[in-house]
PDB file of N, CA and C in Angstrom:
ATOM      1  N   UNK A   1    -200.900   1.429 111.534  1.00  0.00           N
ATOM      2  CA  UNK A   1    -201.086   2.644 110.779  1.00  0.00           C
ATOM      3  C   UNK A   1    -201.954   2.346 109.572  1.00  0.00           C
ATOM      4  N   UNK A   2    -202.551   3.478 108.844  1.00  0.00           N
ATOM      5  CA  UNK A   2    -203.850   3.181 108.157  1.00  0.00           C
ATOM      6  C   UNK A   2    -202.716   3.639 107.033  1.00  0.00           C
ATOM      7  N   UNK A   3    -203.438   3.048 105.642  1.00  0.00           N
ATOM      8  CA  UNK A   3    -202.534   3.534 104.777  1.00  0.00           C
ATOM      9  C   UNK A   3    -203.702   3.979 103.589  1.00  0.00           C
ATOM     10  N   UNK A   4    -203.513   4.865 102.657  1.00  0.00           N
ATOM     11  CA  UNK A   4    -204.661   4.739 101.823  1.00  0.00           C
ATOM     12  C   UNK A   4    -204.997   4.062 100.585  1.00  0.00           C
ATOM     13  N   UNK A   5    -204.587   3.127 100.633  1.00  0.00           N
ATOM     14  CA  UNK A   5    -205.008   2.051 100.060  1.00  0.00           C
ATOM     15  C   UNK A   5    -205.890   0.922 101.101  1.00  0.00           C
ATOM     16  N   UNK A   6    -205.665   0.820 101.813  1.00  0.00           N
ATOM     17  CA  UNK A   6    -206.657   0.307 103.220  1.00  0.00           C
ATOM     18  C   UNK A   6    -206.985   0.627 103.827  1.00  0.00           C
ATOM     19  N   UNK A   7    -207.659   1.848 103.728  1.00  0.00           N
ATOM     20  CA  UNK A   7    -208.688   2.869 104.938  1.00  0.00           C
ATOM     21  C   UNK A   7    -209.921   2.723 104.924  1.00  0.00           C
ATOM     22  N   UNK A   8    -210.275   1.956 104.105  1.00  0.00           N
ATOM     23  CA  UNK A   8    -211.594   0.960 103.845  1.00  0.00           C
ATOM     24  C   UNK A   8    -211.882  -0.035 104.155  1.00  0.00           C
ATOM     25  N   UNK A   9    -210.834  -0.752 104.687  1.00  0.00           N
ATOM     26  CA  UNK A   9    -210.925  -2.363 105.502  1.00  0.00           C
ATOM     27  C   UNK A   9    -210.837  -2.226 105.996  1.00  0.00           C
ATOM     28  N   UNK A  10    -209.948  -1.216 107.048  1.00  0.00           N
ATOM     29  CA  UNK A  10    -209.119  -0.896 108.472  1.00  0.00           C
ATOM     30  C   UNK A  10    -210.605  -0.354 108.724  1.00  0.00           C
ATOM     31  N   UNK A  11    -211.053   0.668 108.613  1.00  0.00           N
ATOM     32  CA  UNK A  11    -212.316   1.051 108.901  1.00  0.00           C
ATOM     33  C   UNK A  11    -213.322   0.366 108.883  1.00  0.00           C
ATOM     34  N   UNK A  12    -213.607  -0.642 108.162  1.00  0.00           N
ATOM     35  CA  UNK A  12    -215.030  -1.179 108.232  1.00  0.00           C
ATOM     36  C   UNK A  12    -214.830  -2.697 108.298  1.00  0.00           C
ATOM     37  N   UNK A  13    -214.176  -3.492 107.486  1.00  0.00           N
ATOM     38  CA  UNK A  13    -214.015  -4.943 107.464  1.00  0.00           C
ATOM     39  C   UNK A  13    -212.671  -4.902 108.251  1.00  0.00           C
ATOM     40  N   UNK A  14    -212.776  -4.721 109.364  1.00  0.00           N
ATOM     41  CA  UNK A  14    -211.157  -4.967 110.293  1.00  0.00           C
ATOM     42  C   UNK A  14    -212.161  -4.923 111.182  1.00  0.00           C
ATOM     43  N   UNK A  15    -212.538  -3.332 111.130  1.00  0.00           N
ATOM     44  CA  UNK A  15    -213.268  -3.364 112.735  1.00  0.00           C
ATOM     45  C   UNK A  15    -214.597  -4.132 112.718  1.00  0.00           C
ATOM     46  N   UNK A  16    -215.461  -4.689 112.073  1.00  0.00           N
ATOM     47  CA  UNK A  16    -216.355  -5.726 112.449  1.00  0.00           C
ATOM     48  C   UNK A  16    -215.764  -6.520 112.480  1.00  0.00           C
ATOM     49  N   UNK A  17    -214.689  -7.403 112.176  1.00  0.00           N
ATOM     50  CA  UNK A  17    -214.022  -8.753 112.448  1.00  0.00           C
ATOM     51  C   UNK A  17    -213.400  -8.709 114.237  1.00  0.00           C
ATOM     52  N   UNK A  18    -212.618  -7.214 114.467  1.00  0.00           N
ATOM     53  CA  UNK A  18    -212.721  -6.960 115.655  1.00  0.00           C
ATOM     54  C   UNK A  18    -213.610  -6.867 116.683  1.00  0.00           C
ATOM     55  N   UNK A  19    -214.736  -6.660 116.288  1.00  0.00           N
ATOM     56  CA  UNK A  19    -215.675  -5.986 117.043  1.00  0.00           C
ATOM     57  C   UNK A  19    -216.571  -7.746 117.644  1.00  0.00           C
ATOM     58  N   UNK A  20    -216.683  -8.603 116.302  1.00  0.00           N
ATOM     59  CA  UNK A  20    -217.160  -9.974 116.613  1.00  0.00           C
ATOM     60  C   UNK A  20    -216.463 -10.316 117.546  1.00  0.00           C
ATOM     61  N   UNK A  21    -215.048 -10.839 117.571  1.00  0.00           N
ATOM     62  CA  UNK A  21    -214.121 -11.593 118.277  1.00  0.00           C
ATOM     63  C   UNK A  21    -213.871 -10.599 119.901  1.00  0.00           C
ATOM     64  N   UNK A  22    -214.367  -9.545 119.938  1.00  0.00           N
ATOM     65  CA  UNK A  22    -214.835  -9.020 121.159  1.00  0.00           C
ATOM     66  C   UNK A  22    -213.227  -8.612 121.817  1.00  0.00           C
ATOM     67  N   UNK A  23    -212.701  -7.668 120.637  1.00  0.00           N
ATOM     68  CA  UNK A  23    -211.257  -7.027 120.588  1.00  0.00           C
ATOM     69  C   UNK A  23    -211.845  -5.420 121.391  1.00  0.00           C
ATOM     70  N   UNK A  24    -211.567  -5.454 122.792  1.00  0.00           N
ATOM     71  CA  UNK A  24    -212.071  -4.435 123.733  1.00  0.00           C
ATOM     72  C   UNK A  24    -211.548  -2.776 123.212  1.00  0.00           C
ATOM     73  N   UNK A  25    -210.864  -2.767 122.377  1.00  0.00           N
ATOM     74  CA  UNK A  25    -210.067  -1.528 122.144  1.00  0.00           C
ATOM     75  C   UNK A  25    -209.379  -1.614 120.572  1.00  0.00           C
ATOM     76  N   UNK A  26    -209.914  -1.012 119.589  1.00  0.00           N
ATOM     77  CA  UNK A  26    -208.972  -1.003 118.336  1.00  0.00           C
ATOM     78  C   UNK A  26    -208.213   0.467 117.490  1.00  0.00           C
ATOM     79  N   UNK A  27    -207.318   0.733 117.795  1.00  0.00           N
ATOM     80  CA  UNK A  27    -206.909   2.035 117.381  1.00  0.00           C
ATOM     81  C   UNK A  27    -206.250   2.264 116.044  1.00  0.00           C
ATOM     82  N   UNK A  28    -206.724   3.156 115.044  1.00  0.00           N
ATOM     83  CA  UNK A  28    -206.216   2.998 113.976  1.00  0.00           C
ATOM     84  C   UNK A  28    -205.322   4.618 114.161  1.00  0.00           C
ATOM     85  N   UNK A  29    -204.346   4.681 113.450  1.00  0.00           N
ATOM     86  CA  UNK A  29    -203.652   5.829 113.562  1.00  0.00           C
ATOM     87  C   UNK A  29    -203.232   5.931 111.811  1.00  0.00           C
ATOM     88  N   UNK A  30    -203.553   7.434 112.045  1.00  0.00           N
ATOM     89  CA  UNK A  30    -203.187   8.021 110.242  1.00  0.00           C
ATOM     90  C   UNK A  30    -202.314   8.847 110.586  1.00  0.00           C
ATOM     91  N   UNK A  31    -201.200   8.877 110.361  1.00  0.00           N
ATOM     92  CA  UNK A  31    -199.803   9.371 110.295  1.00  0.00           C
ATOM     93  C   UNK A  31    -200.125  10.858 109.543  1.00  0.00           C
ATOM     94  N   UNK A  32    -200.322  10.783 108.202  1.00  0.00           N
ATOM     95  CA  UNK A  32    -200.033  12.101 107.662  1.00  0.00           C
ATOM     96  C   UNK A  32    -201.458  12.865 107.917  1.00  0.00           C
ATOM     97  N   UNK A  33    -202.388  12.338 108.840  1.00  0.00           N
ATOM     98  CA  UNK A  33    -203.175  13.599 109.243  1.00  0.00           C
ATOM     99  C   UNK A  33    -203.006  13.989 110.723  1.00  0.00           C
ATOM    100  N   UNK A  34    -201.841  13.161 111.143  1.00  0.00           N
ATOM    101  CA  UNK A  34    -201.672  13.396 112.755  1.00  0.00           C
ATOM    102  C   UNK A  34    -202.977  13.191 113.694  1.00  0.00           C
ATOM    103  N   UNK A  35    -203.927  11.950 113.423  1.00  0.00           N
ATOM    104  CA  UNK A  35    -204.841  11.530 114.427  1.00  0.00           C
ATOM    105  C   UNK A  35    -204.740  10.445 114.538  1.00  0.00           C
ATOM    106  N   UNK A  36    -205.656   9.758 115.546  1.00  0.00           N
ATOM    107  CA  UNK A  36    -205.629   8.177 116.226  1.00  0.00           C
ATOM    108  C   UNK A  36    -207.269   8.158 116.106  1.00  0.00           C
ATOM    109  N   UNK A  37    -207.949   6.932 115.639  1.00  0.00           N
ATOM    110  CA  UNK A  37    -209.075   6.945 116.112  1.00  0.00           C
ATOM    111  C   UNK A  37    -209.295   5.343 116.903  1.00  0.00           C
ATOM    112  N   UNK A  38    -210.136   5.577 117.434  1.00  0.00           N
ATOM    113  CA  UNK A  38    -210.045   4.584 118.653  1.00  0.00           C
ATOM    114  C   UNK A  38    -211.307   3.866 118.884  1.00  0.00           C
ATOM    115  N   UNK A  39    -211.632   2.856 118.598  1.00  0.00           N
ATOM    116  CA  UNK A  39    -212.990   2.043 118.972  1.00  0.00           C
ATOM    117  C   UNK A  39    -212.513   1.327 119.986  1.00  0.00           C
ATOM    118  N   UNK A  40    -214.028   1.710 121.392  1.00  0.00           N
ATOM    119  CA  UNK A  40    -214.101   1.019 122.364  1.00  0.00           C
ATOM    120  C   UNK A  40    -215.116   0.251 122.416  1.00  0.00           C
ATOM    121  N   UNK A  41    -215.315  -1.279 122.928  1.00  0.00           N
ATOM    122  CA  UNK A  41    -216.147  -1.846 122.572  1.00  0.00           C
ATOM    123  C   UNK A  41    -217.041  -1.738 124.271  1.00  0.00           C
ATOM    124  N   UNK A  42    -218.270  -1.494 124.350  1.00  0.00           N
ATOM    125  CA  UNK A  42    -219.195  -1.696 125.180  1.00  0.00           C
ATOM    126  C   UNK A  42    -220.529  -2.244 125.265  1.00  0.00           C
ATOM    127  N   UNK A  43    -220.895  -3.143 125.878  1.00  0.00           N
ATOM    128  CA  UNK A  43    -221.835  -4.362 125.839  1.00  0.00           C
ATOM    129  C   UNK A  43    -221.785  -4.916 124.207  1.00  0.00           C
ATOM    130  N   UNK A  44    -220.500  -5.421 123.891  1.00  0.00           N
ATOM    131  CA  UNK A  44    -220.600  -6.283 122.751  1.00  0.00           C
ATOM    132  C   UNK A  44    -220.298  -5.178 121.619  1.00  0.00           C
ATOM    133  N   UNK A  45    -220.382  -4.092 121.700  1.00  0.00           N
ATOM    134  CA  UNK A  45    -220.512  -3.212 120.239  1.00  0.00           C
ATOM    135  C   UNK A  45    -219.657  -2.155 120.177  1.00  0.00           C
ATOM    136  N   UNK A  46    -218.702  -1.769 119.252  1.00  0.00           N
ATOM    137  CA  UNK A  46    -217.500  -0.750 119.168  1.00  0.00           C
ATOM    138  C   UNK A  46    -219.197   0.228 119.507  1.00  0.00           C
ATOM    139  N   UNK A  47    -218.391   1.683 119.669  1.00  0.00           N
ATOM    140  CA  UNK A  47    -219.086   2.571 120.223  1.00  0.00           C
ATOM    141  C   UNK A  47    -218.832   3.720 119.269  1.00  0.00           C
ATOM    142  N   UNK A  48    -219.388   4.832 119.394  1.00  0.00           N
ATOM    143  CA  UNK A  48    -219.191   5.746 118.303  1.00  0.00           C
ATOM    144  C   UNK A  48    -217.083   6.436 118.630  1.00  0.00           C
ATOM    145  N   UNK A  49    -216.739   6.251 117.570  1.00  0.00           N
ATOM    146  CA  UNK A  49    -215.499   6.143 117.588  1.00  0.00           C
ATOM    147  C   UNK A  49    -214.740   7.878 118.405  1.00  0.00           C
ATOM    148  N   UNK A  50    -213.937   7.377 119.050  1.00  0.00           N
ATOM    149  CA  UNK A  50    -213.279   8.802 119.584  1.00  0.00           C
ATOM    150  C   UNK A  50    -211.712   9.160 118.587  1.00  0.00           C
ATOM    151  N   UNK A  51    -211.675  10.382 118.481  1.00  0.00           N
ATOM    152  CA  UNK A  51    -210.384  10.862 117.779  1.00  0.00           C
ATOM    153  C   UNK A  51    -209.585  11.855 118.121  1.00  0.00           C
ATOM    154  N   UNK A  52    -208.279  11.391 118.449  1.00  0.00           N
ATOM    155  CA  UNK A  52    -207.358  12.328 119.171  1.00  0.00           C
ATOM    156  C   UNK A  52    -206.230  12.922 118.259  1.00  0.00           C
ATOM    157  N   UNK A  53    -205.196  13.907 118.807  1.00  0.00           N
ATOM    158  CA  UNK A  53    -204.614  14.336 117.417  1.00  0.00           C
ATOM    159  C   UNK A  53    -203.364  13.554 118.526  1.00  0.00           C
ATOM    160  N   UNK A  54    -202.382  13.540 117.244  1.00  0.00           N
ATOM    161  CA  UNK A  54    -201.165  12.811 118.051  1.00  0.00           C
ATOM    162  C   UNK A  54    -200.118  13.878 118.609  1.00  0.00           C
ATOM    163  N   UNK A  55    -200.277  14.221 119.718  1.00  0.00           N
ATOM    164  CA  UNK A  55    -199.756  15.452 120.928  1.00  0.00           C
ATOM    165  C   UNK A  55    -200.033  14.800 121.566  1.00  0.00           C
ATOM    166  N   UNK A  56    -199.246  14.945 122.660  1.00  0.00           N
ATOM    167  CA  UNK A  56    -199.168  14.551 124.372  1.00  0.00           C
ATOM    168  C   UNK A  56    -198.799  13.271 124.432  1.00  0.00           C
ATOM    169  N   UNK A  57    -199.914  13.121 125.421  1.00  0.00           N
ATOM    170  CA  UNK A  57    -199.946  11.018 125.579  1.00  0.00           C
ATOM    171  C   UNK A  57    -201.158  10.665 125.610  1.00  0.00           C
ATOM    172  N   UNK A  58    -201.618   9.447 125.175  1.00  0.00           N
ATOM    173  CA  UNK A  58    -203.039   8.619 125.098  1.00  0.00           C
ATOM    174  C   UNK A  58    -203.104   7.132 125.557  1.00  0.00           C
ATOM    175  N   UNK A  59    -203.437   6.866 127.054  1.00  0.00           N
ATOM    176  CA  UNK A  59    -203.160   5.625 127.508  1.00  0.00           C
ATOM    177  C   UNK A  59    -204.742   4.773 127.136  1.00  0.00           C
ATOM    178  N   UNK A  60    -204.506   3.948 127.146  1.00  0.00           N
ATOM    179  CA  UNK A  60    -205.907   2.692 126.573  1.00  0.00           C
ATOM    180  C   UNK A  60    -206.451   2.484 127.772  1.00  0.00           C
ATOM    181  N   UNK A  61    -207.764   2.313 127.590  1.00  0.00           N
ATOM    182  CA  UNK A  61    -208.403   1.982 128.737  1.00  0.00           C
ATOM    183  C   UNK A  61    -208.712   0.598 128.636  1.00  0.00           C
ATOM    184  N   UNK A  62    -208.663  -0.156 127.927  1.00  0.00           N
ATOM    185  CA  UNK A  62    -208.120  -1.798 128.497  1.00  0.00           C
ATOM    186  C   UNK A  62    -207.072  -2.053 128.827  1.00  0.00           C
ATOM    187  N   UNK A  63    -205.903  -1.278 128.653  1.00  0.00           N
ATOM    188  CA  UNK A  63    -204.212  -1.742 128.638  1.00  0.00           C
ATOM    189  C   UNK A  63    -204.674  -0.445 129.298  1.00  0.00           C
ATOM    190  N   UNK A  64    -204.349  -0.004 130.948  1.00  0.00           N
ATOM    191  CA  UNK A  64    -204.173   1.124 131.088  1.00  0.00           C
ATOM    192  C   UNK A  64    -202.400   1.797 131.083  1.00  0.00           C
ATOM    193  N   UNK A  65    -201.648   0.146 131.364  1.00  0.00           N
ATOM    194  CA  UNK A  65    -200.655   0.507 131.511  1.00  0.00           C
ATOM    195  C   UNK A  65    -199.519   0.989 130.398  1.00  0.00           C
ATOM    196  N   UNK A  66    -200.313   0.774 128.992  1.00  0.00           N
ATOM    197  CA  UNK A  66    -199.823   0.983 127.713  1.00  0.00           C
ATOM    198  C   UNK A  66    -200.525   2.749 127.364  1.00  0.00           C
ATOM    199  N   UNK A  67    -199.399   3.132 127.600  1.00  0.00           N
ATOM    200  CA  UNK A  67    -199.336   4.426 127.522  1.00  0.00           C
ATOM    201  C   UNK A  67    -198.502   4.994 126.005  1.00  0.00           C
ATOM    202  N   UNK A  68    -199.401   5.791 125.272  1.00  0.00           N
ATOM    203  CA  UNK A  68    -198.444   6.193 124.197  1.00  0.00           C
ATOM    204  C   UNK A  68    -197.821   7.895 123.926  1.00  0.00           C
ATOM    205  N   UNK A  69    -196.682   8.007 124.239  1.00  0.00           N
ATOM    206  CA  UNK A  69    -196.230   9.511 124.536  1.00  0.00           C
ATOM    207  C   UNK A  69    -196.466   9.897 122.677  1.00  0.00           C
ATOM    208  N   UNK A  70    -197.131  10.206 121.750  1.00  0.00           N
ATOM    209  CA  UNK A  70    -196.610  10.984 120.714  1.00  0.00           C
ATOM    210  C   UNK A  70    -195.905  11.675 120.570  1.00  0.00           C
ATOM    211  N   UNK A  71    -195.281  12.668 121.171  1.00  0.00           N
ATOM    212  CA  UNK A  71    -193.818  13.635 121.467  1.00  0.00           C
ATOM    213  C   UNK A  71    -192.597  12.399 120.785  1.00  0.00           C
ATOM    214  N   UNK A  72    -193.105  11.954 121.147  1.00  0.00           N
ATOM    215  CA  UNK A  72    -191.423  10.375 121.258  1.00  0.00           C
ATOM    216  C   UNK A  72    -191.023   9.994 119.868  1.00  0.00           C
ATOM    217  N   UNK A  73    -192.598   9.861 119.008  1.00  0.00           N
ATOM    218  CA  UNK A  73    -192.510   9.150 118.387  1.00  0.00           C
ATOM    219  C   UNK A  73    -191.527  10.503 116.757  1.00  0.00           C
ATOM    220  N   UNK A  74    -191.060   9.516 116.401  1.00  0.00           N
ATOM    221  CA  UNK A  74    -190.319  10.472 114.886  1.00  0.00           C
ATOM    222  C   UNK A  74    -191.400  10.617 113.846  1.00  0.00           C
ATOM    223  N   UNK A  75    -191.046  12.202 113.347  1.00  0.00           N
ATOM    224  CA  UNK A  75    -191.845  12.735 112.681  1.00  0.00           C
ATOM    225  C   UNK A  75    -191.544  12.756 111.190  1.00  0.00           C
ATOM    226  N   UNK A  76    -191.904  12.276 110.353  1.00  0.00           N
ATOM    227  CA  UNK A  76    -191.212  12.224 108.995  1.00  0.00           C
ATOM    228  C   UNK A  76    -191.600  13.798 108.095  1.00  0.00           C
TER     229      UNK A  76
END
């Protein structure tokens, strides 16, 4: 989870450290705006980032079998 005090590293100095070490999938999730954003990496390079709201379910496409129901999760 992103917090705002680190939505500036998580975003930029996380995900190039990820993105070097060739981390296929990095999802950051912000709780109090209810989204996920998601870098997929293709030929070497995160890609322009996708963003989902947290409803339903969102399975990874490197882990297909890691499936995340948001419904499940507790809502503060």
């Amino acid at each position: 989870m992103v917090s705002p005090t680190t939505a500036s590293h998580d975003h930029i100095l996380k995900r190039q450290v990820y993105e070097r070490s060739g981390v296929q999938e990095y999802w950051i999730v912000h709780p109090v705006d209810r989204m996920v954003t998601v870098y997929r990496l293709i030929d070497g390079a995160y890609q322009r980032p996708e963003v989902y709201e947290l409803t339903g379910t969102l399975a990874s496409l490197a882990v297909p079998e890691a499936v995340i129901d948001w419904n499940e999760l507790p809502v503060d």
